[in-house]
C-alpha atoms as a PDB file:
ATOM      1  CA  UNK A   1     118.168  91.467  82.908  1.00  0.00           C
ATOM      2  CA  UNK A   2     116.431  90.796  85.684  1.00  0.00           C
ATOM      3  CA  UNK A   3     116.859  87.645  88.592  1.00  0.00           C
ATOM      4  CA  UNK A   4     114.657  84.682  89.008  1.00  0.00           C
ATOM      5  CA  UNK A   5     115.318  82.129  91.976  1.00  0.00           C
ATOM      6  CA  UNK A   6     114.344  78.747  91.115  1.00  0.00           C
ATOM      7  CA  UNK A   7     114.830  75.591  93.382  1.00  0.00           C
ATOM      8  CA  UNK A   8     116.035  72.208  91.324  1.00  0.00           C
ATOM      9  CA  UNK A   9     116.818  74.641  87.952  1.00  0.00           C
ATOM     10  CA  UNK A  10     119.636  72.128  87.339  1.00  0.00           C
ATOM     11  CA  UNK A  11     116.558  69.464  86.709  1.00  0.00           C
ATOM     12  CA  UNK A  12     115.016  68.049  84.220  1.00  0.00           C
ATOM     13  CA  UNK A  13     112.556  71.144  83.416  1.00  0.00           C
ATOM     14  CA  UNK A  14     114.283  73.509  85.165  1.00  0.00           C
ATOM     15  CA  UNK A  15     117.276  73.284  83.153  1.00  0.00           C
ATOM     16  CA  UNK A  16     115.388  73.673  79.857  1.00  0.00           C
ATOM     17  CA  UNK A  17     113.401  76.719  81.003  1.00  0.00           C
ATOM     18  CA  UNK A  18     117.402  78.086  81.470  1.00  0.00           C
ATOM     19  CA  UNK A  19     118.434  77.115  78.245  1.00  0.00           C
ATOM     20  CA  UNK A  20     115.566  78.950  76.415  1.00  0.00           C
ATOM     21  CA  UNK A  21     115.782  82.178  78.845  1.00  0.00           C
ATOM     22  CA  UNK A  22     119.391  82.515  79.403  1.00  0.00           C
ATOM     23  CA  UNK A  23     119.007  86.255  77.391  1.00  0.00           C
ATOM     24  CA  UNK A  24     115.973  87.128  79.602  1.00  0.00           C
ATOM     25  CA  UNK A  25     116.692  86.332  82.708  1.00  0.00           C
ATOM     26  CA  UNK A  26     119.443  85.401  85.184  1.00  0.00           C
ATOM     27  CA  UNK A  27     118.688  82.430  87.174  1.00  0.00           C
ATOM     28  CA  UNK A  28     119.781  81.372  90.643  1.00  0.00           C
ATOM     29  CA  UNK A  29     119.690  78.079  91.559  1.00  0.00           C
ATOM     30  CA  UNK A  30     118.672  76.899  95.273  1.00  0.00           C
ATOM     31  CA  UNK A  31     119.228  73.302  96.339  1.00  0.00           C
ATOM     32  CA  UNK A  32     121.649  71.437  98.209  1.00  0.00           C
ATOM     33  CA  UNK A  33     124.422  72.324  95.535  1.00  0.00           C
ATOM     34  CA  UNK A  34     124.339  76.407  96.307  1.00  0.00           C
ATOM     35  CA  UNK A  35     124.744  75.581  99.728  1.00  0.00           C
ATOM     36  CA  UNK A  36     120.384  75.909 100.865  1.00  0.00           C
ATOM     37  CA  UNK A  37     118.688  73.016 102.884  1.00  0.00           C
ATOM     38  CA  UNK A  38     115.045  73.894 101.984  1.00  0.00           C
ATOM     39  CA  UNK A  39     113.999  72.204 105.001  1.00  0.00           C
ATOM     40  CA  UNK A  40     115.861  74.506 107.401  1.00  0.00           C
ATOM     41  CA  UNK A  41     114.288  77.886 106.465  1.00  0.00           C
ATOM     42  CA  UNK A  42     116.841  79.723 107.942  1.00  0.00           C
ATOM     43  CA  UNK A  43     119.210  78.359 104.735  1.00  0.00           C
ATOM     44  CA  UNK A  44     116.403  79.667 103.044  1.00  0.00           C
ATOM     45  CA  UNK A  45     116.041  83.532 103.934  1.00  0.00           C
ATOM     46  CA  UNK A  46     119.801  83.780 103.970  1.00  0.00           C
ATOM     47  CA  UNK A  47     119.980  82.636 100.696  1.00  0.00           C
ATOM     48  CA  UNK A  48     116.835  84.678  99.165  1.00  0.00           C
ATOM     49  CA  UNK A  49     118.623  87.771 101.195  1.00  0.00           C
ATOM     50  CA  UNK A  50     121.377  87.852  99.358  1.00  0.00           C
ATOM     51  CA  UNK A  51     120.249  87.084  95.926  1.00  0.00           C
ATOM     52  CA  UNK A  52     117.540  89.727  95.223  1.00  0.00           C
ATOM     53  CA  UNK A  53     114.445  88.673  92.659  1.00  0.00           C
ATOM     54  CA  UNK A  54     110.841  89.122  92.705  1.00  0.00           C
ATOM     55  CA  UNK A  55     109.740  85.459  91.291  1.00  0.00           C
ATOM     56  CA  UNK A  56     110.658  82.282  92.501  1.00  0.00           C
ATOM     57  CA  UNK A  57     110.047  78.740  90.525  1.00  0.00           C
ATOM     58  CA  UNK A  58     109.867  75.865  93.163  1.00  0.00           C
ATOM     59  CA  UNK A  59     110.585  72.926  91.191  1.00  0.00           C
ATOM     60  CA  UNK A  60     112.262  71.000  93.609  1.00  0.00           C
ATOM     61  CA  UNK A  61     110.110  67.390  95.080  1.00  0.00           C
ATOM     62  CA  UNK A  62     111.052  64.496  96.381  1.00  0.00           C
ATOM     63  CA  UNK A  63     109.455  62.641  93.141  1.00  0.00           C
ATOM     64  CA  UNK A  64     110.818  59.124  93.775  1.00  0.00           C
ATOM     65  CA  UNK A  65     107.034  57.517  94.291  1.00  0.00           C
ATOM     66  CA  UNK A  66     108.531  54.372  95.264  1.00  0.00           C
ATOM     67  CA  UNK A  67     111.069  55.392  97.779  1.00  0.00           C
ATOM     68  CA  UNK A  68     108.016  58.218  98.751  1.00  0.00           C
ATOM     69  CA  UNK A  69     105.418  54.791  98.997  1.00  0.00           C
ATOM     70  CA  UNK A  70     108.156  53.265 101.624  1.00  0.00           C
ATOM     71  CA  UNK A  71     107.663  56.574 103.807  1.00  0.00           C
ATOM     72  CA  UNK A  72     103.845  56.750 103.768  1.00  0.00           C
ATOM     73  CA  UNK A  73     102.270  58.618 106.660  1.00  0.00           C
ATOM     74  CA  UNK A  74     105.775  59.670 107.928  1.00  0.00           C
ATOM     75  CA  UNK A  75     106.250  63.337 108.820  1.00  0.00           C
ATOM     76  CA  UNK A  76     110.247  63.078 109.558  1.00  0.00           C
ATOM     77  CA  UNK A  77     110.878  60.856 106.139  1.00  0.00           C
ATOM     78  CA  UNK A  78     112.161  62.499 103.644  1.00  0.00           C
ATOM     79  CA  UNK A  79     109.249  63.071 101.271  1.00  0.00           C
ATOM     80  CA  UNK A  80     107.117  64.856 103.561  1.00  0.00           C
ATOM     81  CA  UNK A  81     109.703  66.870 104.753  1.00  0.00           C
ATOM     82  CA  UNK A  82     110.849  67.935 101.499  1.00  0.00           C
ATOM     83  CA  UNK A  83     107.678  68.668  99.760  1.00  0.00           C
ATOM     84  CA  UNK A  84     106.003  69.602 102.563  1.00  0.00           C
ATOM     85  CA  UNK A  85     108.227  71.514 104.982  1.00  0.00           C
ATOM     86  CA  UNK A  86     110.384  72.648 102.223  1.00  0.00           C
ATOM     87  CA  UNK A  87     107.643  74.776 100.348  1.00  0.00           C
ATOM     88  CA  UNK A  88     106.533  75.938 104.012  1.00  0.00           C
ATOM     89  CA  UNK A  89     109.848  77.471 104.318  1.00  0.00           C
ATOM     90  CA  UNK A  90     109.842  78.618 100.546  1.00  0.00           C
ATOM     91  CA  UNK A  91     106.497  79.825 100.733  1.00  0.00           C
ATOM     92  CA  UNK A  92     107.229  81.785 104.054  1.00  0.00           C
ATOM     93  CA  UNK A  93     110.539  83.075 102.934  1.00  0.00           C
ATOM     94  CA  UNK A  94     108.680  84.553  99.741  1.00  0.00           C
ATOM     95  CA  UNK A  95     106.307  86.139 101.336  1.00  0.00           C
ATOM     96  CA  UNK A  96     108.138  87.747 103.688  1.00  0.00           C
ATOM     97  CA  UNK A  97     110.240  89.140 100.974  1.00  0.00           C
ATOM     98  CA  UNK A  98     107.794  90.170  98.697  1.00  0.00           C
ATOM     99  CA  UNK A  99     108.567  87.281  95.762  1.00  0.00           C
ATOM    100  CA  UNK A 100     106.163  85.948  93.946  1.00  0.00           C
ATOM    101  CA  UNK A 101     106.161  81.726  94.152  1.00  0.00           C
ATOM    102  CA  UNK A 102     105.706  79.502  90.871  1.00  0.00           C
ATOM    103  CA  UNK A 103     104.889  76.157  92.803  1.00  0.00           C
ATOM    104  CA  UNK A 104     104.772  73.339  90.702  1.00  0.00           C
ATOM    105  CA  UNK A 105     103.103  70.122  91.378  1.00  0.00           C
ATOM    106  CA  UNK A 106     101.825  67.123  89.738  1.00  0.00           C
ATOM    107  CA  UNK A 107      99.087  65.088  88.202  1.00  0.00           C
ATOM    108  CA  UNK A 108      99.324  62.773  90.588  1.00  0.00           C
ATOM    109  CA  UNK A 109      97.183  65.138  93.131  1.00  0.00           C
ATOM    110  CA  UNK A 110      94.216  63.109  91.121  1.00  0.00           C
ATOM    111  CA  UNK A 111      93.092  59.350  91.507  1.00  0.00           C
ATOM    112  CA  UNK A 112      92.594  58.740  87.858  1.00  0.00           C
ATOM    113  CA  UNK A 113      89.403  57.072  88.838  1.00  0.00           C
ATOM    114  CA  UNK A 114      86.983  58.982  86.912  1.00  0.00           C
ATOM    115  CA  UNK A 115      88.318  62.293  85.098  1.00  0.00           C
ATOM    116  CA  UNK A 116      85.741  64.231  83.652  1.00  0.00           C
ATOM    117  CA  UNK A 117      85.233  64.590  79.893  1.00  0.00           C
ATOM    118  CA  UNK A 118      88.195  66.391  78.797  1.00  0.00           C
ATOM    119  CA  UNK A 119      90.421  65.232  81.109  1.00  0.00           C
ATOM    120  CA  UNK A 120      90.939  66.850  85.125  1.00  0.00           C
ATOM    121  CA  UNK A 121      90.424  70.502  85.227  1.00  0.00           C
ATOM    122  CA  UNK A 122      92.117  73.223  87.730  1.00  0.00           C
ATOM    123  CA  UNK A 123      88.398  72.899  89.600  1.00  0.00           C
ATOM    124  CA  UNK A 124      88.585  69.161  90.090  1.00  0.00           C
ATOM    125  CA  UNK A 125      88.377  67.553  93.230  1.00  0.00           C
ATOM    126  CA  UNK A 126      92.455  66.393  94.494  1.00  0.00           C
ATOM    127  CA  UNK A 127      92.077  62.869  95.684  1.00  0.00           C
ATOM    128  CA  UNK A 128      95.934  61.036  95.604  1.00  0.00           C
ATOM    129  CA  UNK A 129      96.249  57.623  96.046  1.00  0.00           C
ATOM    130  CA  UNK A 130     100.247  57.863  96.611  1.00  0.00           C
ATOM    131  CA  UNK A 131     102.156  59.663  99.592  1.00  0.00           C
ATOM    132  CA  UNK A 132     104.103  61.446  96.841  1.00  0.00           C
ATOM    133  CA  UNK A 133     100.870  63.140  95.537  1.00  0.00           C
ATOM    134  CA  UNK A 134      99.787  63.432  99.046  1.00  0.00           C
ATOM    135  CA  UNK A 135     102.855  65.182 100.270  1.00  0.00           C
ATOM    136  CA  UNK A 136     102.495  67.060  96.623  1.00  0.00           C
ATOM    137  CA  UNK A 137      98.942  68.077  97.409  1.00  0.00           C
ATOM    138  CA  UNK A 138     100.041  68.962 101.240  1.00  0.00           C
ATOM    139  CA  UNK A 139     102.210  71.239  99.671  1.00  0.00           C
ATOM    140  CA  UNK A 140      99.318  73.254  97.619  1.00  0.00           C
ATOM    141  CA  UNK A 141      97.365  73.683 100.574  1.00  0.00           C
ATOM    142  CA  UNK A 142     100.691  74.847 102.220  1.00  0.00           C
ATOM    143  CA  UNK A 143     100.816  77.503  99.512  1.00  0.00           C
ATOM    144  CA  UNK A 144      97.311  78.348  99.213  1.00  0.00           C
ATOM    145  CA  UNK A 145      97.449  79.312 103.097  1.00  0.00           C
ATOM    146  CA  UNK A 146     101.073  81.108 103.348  1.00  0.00           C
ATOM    147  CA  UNK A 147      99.703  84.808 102.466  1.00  0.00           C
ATOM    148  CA  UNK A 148     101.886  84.688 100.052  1.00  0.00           C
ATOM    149  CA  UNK A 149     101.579  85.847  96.208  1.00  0.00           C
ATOM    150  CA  UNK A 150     101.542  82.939  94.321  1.00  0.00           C
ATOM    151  CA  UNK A 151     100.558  80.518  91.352  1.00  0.00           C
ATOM    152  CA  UNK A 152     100.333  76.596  91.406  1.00  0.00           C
ATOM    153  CA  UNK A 153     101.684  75.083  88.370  1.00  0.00           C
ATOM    154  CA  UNK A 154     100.459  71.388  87.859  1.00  0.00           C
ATOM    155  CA  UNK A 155     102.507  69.275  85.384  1.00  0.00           C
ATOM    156  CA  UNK A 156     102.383  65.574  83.753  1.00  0.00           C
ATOM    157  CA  UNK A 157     104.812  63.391  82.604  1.00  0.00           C
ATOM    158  CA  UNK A 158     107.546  66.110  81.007  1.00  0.00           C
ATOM    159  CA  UNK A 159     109.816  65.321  77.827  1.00  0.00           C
ATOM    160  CA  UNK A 160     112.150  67.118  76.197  1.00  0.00           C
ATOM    161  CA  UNK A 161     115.205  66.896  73.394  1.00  0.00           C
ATOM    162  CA  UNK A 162     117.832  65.332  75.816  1.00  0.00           C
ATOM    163  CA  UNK A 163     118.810  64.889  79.597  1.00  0.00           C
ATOM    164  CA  UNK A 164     121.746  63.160  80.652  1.00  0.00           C
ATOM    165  CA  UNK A 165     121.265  63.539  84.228  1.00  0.00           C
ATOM    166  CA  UNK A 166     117.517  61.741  84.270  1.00  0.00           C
ATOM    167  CA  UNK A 167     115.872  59.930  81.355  1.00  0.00           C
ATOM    168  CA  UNK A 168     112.030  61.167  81.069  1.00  0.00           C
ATOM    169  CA  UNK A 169     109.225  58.587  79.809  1.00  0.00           C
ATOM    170  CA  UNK A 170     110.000  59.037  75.545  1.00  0.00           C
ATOM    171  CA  UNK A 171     113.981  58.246  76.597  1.00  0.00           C
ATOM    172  CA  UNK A 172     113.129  55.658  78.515  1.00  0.00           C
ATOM    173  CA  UNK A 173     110.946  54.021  75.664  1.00  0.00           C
ATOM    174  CA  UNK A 174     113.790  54.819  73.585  1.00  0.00           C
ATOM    175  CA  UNK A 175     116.479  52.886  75.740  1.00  0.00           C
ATOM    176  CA  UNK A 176     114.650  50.104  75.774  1.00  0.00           C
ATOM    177  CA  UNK A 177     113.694  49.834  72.551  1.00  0.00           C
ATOM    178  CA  UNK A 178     117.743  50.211  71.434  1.00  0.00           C
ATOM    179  CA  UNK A 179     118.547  47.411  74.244  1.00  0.00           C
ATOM    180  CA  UNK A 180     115.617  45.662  72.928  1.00  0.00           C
ATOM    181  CA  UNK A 181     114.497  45.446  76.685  1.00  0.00           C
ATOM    182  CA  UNK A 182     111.251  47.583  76.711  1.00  0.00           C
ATOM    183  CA  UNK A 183     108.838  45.563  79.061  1.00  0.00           C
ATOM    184  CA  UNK A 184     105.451  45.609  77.945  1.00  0.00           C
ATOM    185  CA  UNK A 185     103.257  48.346  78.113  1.00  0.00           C
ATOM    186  CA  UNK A 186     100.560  49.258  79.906  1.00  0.00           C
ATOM    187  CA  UNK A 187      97.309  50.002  77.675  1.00  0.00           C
ATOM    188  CA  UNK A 188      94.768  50.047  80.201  1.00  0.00           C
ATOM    189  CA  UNK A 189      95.676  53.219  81.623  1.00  0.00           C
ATOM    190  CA  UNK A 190      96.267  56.663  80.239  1.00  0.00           C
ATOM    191  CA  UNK A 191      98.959  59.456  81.096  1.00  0.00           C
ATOM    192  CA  UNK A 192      99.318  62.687  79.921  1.00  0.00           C
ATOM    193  CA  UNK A 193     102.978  63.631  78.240  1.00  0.00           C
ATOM    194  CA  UNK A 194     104.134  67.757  78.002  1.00  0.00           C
ATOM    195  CA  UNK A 195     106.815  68.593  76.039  1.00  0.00           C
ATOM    196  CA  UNK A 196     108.545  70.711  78.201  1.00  0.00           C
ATOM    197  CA  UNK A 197     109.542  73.564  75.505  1.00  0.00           C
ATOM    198  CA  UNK A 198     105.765  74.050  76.544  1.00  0.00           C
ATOM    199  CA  UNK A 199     105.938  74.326  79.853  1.00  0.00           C
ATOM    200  CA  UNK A 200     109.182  76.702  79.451  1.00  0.00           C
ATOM    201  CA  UNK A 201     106.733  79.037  77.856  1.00  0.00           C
ATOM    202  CA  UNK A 202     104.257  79.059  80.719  1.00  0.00           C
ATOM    203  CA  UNK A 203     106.970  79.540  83.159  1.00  0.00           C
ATOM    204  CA  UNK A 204     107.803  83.074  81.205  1.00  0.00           C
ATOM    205  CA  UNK A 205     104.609  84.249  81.008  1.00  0.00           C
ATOM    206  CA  UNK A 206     103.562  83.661  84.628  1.00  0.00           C
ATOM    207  CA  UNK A 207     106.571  85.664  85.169  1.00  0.00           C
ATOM    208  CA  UNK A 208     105.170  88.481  83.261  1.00  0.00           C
ATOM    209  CA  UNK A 209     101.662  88.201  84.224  1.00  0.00           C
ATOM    210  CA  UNK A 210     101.803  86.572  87.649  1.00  0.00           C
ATOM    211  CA  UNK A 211      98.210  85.243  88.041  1.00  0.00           C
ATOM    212  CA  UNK A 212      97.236  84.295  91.453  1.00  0.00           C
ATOM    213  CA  UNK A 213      95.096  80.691  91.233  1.00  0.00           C
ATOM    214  CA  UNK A 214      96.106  77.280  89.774  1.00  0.00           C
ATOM    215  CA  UNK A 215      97.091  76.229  85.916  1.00  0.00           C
ATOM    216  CA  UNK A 216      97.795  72.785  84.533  1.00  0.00           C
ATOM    217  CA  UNK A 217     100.580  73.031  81.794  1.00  0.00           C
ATOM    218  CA  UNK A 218      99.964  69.715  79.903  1.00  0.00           C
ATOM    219  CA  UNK A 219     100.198  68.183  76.877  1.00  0.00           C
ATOM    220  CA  UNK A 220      97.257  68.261  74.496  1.00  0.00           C
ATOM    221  CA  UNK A 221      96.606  64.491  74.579  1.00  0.00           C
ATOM    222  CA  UNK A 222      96.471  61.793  76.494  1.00  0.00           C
ATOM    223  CA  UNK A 223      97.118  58.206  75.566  1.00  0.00           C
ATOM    224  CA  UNK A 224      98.282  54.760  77.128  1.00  0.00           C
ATOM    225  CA  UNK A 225     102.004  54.087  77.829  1.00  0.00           C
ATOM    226  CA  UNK A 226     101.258  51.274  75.253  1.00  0.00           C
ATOM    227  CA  UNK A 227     100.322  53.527  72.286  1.00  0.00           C
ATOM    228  CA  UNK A 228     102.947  56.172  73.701  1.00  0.00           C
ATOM    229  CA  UNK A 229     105.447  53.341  72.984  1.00  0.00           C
ATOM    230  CA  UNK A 230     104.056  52.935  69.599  1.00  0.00           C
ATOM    231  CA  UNK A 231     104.332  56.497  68.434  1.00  0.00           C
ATOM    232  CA  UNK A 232     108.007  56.562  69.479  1.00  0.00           C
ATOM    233  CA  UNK A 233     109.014  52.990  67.624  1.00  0.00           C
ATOM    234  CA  UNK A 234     107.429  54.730  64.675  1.00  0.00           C
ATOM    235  CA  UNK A 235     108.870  58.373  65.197  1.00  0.00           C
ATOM    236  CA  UNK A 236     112.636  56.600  65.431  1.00  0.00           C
ATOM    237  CA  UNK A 237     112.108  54.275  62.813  1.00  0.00           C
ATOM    238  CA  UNK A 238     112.161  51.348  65.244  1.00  0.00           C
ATOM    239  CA  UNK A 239     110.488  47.600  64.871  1.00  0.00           C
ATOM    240  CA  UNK A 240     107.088  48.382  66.501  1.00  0.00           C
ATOM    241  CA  UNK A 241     106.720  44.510  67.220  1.00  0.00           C
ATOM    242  CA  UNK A 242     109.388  45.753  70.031  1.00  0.00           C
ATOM    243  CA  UNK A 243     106.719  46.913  71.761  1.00  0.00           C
ATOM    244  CA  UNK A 244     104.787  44.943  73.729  1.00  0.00           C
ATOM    245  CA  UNK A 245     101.391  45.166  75.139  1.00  0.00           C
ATOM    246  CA  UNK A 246     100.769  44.958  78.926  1.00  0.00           C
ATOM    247  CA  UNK A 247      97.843  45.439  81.561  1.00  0.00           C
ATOM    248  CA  UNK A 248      98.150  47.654  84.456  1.00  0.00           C
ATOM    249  CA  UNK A 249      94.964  45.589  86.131  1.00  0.00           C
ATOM    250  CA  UNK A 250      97.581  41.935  86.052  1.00  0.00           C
ATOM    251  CA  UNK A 251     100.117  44.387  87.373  1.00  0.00           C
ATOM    252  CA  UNK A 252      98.105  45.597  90.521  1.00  0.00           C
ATOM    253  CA  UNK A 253      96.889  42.381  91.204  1.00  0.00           C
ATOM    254  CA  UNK A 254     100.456  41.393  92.543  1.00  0.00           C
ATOM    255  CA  UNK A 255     101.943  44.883  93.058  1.00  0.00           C
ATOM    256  CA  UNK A 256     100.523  47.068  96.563  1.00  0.00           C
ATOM    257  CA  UNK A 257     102.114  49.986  94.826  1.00  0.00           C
ATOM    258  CA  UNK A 258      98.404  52.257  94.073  1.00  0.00           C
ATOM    259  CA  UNK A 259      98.033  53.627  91.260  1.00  0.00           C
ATOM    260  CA  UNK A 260      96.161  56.197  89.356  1.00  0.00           C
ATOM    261  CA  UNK A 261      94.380  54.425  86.583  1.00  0.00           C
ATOM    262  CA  UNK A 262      93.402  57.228  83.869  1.00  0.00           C
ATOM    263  CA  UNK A 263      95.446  60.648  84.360  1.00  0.00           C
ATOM    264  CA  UNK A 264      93.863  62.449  81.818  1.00  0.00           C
ATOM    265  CA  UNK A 265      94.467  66.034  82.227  1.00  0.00           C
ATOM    266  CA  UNK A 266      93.124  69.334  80.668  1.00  0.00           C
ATOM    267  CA  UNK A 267      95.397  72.327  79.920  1.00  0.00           C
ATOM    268  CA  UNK A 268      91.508  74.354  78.597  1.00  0.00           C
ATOM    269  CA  UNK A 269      92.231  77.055  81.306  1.00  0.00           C
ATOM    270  CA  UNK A 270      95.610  78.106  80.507  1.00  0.00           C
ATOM    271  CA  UNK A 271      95.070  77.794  76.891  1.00  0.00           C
ATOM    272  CA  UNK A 272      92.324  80.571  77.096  1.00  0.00           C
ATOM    273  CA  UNK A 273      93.415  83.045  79.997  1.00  0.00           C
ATOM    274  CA  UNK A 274      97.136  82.819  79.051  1.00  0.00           C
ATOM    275  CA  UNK A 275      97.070  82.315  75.497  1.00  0.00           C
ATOM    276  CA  UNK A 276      99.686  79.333  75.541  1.00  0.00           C
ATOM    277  CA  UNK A 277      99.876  76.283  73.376  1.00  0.00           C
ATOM    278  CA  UNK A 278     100.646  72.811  74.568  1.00  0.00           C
ATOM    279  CA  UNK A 279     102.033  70.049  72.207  1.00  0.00           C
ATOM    280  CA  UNK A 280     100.097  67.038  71.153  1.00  0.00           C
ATOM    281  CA  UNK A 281     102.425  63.648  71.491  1.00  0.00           C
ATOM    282  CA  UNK A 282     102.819  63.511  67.365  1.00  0.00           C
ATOM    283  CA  UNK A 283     104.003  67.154  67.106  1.00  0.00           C
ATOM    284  CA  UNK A 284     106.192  67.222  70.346  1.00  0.00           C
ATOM    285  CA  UNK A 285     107.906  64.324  69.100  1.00  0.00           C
ATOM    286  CA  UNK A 286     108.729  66.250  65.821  1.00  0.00           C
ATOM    287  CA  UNK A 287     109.842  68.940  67.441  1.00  0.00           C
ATOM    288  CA  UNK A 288     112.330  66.629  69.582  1.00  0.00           C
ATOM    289  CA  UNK A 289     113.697  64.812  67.047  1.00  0.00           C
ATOM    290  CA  UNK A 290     114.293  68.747  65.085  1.00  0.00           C
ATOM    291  CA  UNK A 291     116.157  69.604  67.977  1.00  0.00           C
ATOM    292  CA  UNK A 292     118.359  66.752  68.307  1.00  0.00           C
ATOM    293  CA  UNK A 293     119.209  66.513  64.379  1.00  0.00           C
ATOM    294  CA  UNK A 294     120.372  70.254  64.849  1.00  0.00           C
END
């Protein structure tokens, strides 16, 4: 069986990918928990040197956009330094040991001004309105220019069966449709949901394959929060007059929080070179609900 290292595998998707591949592979998990600071590299290499592999998944962000929009333009907060610094030292570390990096980043590398038909492609031009997808996109460029073996993973809003430790957008819907405190949803935008059983996949066979360039493992639909909302009152047999319907323009006018308007993304590319399937919203949420009746 052989070793993967994977920073945040006790996450939301790096947690499932363990589940799945627990008879495959043996995963060691670097974050503050084993003991590694990713923003000291030395924790780093000491770390990678004593826990041999040949892949490593870097899941681990500072994703809080909120707290990360508090710190914008700040090199010592604790965004930058995390996504930026801390896949420096990752990317360094690998390549000075001869691993092969999994990077993962984020839709949010995009404006969601004007996607192309078919949603943003591996080819489309970055432009983040956030400091999250800034850092985020920091980071790629960080990666790109390390020397070191690698493949960028982009990913978009992730759900799966169950999480205790962070509720993803279909538990949140969920929640607040049991507490009957769902605020209204947005339908003049559009997001991009993955069911991360999906994205579990892709992480095994960039493992076996190890392509060098950039992939977007996303679902195979995009839709607003609004109809999201819909699907899952419907899916859970819930009162769909719980949901109500909201406007992301009234939001902004009132909010200085930016954001990116229509993340439509396309998963075309690693459909056809790597041969994986990606989940519309309808059948992921079957598949969910299979899992947790089991």
């Amino acid at each position: 069986m052989s070793t993967i290292l994977a920073t945040g595998a006790i996450g939301l998707i790096g947690s499932r990918f363990a589940q799945l591949y627990h008879d495959d592979y043996t995963i060691d998990n670097i974050d503050i928990l084993s003991g590694v600071d990713i923003t000291q590299k030395e924790s780093v290499a000491q770390f990678v040197s004593e826990h041999k592999a040949s892949v490593m998944i870097h899941l681990a962000a500072f994703s809080d956009t909120t707290r990360a929009n508090e710190q914008d333009g700040q090199q010592d907060g604790s965004c930058y330094q995390v996504n930026v610094i801390g896949t420096k030292n990752i990317a360094e570390v690998c390549r000075e040991s001869g691993i092969h990096l999994i990077h993962i980043s984020t839709d949010f590398v995009f404006d969601g001004a004007n996607p192309p038909e078919g949603g943003y492609t591996e080819d489309s031009l970055p432009n983040p309105l956030d400091w999250y997808g800034k850092t985020k996109l920091m980071s790629e460029e960080v990666v790109k220019n390390a020397g070191v073996s690698h493949t960028i993973v982009r990913l978009s809003y992730p759900y799966r069966a169950a999480f205790p430790g962070k509720p993803d957008i279909i538990q949140k819907i969920r929640q607040g449709l049991e507490a009957g405190t769902l605020p209204p949803q947005f339908s003049d935008t559009l997001i991009t949901p993955t069911f991360i059983d999906d994205i579990a996949r892709g992480f095994a066979k960039l493992i076996e394959t190890r392509p060098t360039g950039t992939f977007h493992f996303v679902g195979s639909d995009s839709l607003s929060p609004y109809a999201l909302a819909l699907q899952v009152a419907q899916a859970y047999g819930y009162d769909q007059s719980l949901v109500k319907e909201g406007s992301l323009t009234q939001y902004l006018s009132h909010s200085p929080r930016p954001y990116a308007r229509h993340a439509v993304m396309s998963n075309h590319k690693a459909s056809a070179v790597l041969g994986l399937d990606f989940a519309t919203v309808s059948d992921g949420l079957i598949q969910i609900q299979k899992q947790q009746e089991s």
